[in-house]
C-alpha atoms as a PDB file:
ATOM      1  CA  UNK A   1       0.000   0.000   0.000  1.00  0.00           C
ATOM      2  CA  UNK A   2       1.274   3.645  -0.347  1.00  0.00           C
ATOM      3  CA  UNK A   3       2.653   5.543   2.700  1.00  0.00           C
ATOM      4  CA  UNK A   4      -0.105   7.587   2.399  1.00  0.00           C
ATOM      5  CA  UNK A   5      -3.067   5.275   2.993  1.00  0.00           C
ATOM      6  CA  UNK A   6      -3.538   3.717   6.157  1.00  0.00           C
ATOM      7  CA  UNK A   7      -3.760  -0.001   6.228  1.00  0.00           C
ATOM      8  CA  UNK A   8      -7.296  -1.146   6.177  1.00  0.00           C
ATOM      9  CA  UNK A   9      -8.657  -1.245  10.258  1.00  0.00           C
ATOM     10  CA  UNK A  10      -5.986   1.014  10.841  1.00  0.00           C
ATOM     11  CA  UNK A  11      -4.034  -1.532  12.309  1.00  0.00           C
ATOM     12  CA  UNK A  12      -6.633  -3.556  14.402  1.00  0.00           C
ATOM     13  CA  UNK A  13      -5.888  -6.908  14.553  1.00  0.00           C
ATOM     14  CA  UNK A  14      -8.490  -9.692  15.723  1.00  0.00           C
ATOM     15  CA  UNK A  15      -9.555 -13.004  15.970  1.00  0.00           C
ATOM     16  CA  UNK A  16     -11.880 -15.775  16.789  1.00  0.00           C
ATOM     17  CA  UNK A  17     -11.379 -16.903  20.834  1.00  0.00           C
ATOM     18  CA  UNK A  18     -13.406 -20.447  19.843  1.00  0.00           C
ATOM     19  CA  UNK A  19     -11.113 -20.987  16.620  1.00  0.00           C
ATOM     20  CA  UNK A  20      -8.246 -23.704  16.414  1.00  0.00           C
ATOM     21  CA  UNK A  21      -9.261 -25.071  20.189  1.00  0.00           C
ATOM     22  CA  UNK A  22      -6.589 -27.628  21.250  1.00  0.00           C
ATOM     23  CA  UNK A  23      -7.912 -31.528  20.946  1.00  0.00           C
ATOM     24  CA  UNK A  24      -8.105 -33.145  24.800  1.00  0.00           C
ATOM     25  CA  UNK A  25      -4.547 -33.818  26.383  1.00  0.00           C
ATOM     26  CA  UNK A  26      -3.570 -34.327  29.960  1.00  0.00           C
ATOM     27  CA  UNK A  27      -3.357 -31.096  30.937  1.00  0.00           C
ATOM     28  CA  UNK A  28      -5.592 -27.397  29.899  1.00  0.00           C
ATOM     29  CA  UNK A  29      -4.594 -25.178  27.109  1.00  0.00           C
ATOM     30  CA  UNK A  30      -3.628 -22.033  28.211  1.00  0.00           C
ATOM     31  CA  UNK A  31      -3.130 -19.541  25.346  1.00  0.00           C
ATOM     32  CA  UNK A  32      -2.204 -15.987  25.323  1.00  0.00           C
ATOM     33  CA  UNK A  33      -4.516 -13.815  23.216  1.00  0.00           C
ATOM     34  CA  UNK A  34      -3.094 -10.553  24.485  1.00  0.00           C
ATOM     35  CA  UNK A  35      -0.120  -9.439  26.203  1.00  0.00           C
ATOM     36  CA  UNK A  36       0.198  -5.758  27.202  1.00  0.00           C
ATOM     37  CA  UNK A  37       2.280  -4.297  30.252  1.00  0.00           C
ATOM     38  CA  UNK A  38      -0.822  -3.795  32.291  1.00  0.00           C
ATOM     39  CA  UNK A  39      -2.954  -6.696  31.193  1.00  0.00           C
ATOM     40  CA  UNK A  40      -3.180 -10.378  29.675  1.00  0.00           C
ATOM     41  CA  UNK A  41      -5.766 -12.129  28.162  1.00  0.00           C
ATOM     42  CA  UNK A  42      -5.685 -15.771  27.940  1.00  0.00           C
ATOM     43  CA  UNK A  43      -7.923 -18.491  26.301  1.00  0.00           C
ATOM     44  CA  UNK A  44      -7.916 -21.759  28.411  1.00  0.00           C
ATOM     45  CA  UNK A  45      -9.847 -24.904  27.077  1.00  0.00           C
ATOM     46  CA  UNK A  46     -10.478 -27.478  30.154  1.00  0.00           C
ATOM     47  CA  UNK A  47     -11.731 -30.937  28.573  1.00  0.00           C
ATOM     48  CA  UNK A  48     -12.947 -32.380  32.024  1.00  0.00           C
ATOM     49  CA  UNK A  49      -9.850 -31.299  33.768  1.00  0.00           C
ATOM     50  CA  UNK A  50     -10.102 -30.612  37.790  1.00  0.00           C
ATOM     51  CA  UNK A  51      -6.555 -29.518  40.065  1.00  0.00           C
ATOM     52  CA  UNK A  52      -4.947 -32.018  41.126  1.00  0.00           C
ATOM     53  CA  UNK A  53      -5.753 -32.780  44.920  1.00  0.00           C
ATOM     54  CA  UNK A  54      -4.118 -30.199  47.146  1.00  0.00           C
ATOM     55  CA  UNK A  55      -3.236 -28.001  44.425  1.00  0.00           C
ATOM     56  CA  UNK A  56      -4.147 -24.296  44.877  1.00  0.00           C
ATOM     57  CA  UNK A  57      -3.884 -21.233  42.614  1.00  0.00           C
ATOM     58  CA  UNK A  58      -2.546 -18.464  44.750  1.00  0.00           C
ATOM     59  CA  UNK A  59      -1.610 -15.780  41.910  1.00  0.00           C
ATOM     60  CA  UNK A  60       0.250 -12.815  42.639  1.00  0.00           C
ATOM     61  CA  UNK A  61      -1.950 -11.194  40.084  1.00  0.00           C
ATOM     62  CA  UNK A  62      -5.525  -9.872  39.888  1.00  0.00           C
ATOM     63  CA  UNK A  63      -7.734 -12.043  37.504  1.00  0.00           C
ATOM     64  CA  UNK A  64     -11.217 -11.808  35.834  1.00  0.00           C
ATOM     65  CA  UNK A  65     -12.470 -14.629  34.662  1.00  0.00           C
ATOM     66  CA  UNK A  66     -15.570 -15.348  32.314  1.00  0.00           C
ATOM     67  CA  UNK A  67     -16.744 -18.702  30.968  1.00  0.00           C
ATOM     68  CA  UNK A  68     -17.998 -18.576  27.281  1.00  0.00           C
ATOM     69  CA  UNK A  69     -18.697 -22.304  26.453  1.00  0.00           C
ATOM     70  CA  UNK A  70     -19.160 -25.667  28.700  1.00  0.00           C
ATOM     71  CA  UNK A  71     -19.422 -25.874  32.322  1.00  0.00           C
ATOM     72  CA  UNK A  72     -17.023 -25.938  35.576  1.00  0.00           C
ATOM     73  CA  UNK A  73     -16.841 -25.606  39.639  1.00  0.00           C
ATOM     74  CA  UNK A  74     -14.156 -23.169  41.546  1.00  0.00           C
ATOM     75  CA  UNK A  75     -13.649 -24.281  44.942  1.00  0.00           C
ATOM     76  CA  UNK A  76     -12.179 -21.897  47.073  1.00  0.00           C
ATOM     77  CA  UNK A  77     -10.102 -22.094  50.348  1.00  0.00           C
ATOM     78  CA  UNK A  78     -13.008 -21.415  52.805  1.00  0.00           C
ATOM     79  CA  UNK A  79     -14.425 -24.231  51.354  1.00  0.00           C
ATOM     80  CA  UNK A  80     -17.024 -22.891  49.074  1.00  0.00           C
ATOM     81  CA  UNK A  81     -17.678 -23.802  45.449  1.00  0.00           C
ATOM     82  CA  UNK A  82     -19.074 -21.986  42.669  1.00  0.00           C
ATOM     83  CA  UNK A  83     -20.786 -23.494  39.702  1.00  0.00           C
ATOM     84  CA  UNK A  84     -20.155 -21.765  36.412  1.00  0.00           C
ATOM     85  CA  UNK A  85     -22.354 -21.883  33.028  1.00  0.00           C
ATOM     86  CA  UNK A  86     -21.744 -19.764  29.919  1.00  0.00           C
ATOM     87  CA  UNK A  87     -21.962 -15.968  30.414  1.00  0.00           C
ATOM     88  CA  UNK A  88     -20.719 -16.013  34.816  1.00  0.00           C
ATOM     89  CA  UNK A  89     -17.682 -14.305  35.696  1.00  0.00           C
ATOM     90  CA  UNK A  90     -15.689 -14.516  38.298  1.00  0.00           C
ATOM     91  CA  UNK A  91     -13.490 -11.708  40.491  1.00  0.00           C
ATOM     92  CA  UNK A  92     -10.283 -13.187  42.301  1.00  0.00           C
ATOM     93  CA  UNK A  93      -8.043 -10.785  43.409  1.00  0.00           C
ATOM     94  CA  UNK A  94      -4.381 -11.301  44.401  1.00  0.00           C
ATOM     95  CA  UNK A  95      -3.941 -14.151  46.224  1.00  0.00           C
ATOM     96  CA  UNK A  96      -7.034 -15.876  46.290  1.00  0.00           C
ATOM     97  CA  UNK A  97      -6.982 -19.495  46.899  1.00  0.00           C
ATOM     98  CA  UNK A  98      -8.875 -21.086  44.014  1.00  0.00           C
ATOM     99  CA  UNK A  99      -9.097 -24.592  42.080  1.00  0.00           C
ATOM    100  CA  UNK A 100     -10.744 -25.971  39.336  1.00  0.00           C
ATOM    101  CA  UNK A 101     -13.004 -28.906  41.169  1.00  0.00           C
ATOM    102  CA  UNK A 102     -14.235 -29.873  37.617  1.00  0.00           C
ATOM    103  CA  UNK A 103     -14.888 -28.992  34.348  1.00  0.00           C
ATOM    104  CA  UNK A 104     -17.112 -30.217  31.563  1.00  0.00           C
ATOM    105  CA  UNK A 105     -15.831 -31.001  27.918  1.00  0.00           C
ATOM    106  CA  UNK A 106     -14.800 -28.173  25.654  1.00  0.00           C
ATOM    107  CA  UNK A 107     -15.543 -25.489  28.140  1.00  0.00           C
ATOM    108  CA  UNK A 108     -13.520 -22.361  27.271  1.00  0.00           C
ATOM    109  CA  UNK A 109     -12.366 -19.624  29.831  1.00  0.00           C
ATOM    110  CA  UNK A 110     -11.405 -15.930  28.921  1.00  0.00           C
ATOM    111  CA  UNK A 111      -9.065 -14.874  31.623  1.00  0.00           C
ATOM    112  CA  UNK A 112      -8.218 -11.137  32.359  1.00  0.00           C
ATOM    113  CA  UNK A 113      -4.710 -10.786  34.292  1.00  0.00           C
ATOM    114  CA  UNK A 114      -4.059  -6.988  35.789  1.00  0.00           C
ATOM    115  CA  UNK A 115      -1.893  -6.189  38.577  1.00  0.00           C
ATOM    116  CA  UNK A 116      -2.762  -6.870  41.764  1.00  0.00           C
ATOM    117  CA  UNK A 117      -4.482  -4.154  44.089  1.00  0.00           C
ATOM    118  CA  UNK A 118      -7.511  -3.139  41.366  1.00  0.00           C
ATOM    119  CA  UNK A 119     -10.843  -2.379  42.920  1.00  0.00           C
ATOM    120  CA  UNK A 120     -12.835  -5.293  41.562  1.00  0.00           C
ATOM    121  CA  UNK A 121     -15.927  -5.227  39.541  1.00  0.00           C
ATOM    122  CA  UNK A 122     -17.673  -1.656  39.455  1.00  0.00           C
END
């Protein structure tokens, strides 16, 4: 193109989050959609995949969490669960205890990572 025409979207690039989803494997597919030095966005695909027994997140990071397609549980610390269909989000700030206690096949996550100390959801 010339120098004097922008590129068409003006340099927006995009994507589809539910294209070219990993096949089941032992362990979920984390994938980074978007890394910027105040935020990531990752793609996970859980195929019936639950933390191992014991196992804890405990993230130094603020996270938002929304689940677009299957079904899963959090457990958390206290030992409360919450049950997650398509469309629920989920706040965890810094240092929240969390685990996956299951997860249906193909369920996709869209996880926002900021740093820690935000005020949560407005």
């Amino acid at each position: 193109m010339s120098a004097n025409k922008p590129e068409p979207g003006g340099g927006a690039e995009g994507g589809n989050v539910f294209a070219g989803l990993p096949a089941p494997g032992a362990d979920e597919a984390f994938n980074t959609l978007l890394a910027h030095p105040c935020a990531r966005v990752e793609r996970i695909v859980s195929h019936g995949h639950a933390s191992p027994p014991g196992f804890w997140y405990d993230q130094a990071e603020d996270e938002w969490v929304m689940l677009l397609a299957g079904s899963a549980a959090l457990g958390f610390d206290d030992g409360t669960q919450r049950s997650l269909q398509p469309g629920d989000w989920v706040w965890l700030p810094a240092h929240c205890r969390h685990r996956v206690e299951r997860s249906a096949p193909g369920t996709v996550w869209l996880a926002l990572h900021l740093p820690a100390g935000g005020t949560g959801p407005a």
